[in-house]
PDB file of N, CA and C in Angstrom:
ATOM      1  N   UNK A   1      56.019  50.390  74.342  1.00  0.00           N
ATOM      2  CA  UNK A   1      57.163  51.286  74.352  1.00  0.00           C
ATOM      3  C   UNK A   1      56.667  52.724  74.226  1.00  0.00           C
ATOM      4  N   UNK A   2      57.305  53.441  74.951  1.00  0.00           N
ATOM      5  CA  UNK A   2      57.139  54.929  74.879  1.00  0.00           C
ATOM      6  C   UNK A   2      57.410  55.564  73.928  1.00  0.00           C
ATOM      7  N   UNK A   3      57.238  56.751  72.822  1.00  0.00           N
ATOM      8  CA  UNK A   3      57.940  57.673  72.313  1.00  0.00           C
ATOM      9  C   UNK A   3      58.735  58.247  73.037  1.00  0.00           C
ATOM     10  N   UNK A   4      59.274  58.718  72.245  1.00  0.00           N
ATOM     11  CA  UNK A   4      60.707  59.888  72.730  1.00  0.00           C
ATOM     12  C   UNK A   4      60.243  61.400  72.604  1.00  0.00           C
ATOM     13  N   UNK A   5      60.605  61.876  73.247  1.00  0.00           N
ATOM     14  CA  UNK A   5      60.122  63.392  73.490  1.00  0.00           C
ATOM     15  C   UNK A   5      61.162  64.255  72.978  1.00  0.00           C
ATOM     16  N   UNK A   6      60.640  64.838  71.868  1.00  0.00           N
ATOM     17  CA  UNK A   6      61.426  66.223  70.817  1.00  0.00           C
ATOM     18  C   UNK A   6      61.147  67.172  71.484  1.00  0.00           C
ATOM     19  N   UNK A   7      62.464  68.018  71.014  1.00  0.00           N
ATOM     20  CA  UNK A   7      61.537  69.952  71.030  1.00  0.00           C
ATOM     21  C   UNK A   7      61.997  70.591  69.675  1.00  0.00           C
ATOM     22  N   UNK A   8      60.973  71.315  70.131  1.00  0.00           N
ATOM     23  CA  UNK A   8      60.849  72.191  68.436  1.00  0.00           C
ATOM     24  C   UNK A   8      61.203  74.170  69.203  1.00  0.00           C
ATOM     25  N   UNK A   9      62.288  74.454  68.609  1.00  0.00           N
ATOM     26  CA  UNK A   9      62.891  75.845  68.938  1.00  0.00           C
ATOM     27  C   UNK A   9      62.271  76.749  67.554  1.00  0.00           C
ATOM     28  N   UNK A  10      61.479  77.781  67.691  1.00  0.00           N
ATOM     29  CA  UNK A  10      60.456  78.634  66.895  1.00  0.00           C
ATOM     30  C   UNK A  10      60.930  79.847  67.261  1.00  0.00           C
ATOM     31  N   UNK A  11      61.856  80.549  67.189  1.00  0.00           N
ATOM     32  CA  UNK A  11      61.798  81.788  68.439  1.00  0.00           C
ATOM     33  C   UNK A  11      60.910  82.164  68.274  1.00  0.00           C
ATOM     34  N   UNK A  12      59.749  83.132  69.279  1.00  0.00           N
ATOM     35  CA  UNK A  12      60.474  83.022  70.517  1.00  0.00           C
ATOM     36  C   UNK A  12      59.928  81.843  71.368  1.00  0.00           C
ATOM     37  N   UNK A  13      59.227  81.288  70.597  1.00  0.00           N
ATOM     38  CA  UNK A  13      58.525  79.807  71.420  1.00  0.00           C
ATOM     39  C   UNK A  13      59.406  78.531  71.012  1.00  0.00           C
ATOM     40  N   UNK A  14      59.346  77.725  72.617  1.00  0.00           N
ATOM     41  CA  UNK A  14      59.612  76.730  72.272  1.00  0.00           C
ATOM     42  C   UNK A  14      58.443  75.605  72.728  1.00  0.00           C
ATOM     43  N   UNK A  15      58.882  74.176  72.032  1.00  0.00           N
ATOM     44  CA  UNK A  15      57.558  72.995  72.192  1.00  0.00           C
ATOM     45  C   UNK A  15      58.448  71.915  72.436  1.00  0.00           C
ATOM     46  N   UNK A  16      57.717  71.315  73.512  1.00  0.00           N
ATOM     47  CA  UNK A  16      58.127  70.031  73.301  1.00  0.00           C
ATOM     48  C   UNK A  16      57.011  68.964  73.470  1.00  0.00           C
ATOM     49  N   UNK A  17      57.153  67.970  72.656  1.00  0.00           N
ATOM     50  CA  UNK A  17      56.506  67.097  72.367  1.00  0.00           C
ATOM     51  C   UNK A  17      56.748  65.595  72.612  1.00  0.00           C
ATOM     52  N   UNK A  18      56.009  64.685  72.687  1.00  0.00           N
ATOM     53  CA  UNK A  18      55.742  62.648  72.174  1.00  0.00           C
ATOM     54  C   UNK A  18      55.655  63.133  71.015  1.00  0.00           C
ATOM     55  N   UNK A  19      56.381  61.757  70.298  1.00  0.00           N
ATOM     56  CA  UNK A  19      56.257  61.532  69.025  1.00  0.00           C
ATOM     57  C   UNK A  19      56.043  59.722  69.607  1.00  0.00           C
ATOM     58  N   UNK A  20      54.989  59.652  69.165  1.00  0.00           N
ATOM     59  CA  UNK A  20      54.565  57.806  69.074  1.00  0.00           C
ATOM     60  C   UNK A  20      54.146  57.532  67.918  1.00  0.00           C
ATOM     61  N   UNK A  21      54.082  56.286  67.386  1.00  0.00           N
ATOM     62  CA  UNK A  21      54.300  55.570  66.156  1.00  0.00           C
ATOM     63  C   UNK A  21      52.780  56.009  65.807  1.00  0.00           C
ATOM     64  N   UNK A  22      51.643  56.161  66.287  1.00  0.00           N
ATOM     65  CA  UNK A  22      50.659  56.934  65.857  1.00  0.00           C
ATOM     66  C   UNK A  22      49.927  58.180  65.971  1.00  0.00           C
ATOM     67  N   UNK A  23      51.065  58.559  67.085  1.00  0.00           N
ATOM     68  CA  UNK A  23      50.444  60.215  67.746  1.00  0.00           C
ATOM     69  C   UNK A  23      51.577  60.575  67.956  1.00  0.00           C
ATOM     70  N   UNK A  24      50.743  62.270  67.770  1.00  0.00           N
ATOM     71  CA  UNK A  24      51.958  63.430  68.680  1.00  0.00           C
ATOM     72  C   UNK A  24      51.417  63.929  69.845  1.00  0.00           C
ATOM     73  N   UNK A  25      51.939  63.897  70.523  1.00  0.00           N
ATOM     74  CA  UNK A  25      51.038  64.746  71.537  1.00  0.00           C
ATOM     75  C   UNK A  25      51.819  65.924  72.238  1.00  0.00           C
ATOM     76  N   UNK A  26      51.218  66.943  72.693  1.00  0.00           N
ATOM     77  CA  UNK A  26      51.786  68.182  72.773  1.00  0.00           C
ATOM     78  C   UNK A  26      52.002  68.077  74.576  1.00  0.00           C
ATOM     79  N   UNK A  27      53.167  68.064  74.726  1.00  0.00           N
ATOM     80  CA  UNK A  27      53.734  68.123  76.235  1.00  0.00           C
ATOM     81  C   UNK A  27      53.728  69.747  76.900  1.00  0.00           C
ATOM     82  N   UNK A  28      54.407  70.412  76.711  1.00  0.00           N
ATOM     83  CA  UNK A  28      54.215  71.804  77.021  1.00  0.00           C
ATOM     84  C   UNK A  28      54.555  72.790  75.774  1.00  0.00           C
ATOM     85  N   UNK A  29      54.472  74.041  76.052  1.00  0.00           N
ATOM     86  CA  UNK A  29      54.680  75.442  75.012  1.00  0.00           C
ATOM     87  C   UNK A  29      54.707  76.434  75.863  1.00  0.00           C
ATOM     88  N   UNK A  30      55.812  77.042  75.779  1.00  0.00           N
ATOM     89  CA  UNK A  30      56.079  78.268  76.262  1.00  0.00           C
ATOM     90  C   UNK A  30      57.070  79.252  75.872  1.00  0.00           C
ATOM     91  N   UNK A  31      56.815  80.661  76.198  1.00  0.00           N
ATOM     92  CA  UNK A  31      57.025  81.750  75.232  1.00  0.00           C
ATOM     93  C   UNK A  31      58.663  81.771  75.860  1.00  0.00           C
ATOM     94  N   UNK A  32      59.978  82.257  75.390  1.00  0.00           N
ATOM     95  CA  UNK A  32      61.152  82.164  76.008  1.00  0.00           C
ATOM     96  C   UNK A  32      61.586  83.867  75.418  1.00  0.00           C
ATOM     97  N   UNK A  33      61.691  84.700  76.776  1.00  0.00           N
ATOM     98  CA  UNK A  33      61.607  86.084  76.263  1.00  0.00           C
ATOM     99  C   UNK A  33      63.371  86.199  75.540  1.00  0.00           C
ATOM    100  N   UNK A  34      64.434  85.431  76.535  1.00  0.00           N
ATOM    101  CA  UNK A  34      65.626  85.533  76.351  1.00  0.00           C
ATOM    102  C   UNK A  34      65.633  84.985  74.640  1.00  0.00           C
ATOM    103  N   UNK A  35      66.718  85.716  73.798  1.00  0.00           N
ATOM    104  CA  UNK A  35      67.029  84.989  73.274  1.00  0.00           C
ATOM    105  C   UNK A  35      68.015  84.018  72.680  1.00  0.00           C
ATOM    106  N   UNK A  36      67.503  82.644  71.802  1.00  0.00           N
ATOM    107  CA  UNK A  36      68.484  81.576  72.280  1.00  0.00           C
ATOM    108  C   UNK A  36      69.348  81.388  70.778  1.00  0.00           C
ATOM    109  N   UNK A  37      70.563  81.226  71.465  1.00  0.00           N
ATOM    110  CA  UNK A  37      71.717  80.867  70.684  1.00  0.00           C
ATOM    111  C   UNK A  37      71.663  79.453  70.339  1.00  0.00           C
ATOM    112  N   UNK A  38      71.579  79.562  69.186  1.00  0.00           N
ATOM    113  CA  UNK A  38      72.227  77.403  68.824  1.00  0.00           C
ATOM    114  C   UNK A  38      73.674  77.775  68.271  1.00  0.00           C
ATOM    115  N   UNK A  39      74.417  76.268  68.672  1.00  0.00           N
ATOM    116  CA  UNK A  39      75.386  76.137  68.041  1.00  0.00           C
ATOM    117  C   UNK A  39      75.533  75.696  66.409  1.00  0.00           C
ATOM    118  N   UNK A  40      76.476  75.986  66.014  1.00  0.00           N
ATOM    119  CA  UNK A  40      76.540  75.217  64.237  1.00  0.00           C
ATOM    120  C   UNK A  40      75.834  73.575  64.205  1.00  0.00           C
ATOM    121  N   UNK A  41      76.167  72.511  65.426  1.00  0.00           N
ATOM    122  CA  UNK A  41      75.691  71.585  65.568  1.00  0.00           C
ATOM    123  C   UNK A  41      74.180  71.484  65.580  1.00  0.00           C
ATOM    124  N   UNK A  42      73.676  72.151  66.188  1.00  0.00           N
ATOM    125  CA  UNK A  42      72.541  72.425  66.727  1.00  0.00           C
ATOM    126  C   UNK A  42      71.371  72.907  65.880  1.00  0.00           C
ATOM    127  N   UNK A  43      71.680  73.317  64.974  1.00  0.00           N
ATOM    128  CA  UNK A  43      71.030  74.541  64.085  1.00  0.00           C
ATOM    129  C   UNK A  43      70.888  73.730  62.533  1.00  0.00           C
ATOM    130  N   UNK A  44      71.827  72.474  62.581  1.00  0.00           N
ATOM    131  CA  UNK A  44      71.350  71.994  60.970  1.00  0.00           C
ATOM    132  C   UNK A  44      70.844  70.532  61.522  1.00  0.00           C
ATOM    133  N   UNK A  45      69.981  70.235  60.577  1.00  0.00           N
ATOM    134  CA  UNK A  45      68.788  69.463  60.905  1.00  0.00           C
ATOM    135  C   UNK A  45      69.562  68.014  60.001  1.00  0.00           C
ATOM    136  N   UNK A  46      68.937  67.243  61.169  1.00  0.00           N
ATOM    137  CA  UNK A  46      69.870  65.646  60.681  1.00  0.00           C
ATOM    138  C   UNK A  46      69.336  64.902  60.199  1.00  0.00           C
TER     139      UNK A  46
END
């Protein structure tokens, strides 16, 4: 089975990643000049 692929929002970088039951592995990273709005949903951690 595959991991599922997260992202991690840092302004102004964002990451996204695998998360597997023994690794992370780093999918891409890149700088995002705009900046990003989260919603109330979005913004508290579950």
């Amino acid at each position: 089975m595959r991991g599922s692929l997260r992202e991690i929002i840092h302004s102004p970088f964002r990451i996204v990643y695998r998360h597997d039951p023994k690794t992370v592995r780093i999918v891409r990273i890149w700088r995002s000049e705009r900046q990003l709005r989260l919603t109330e949903h979005e913004d508290k951690p579950t």
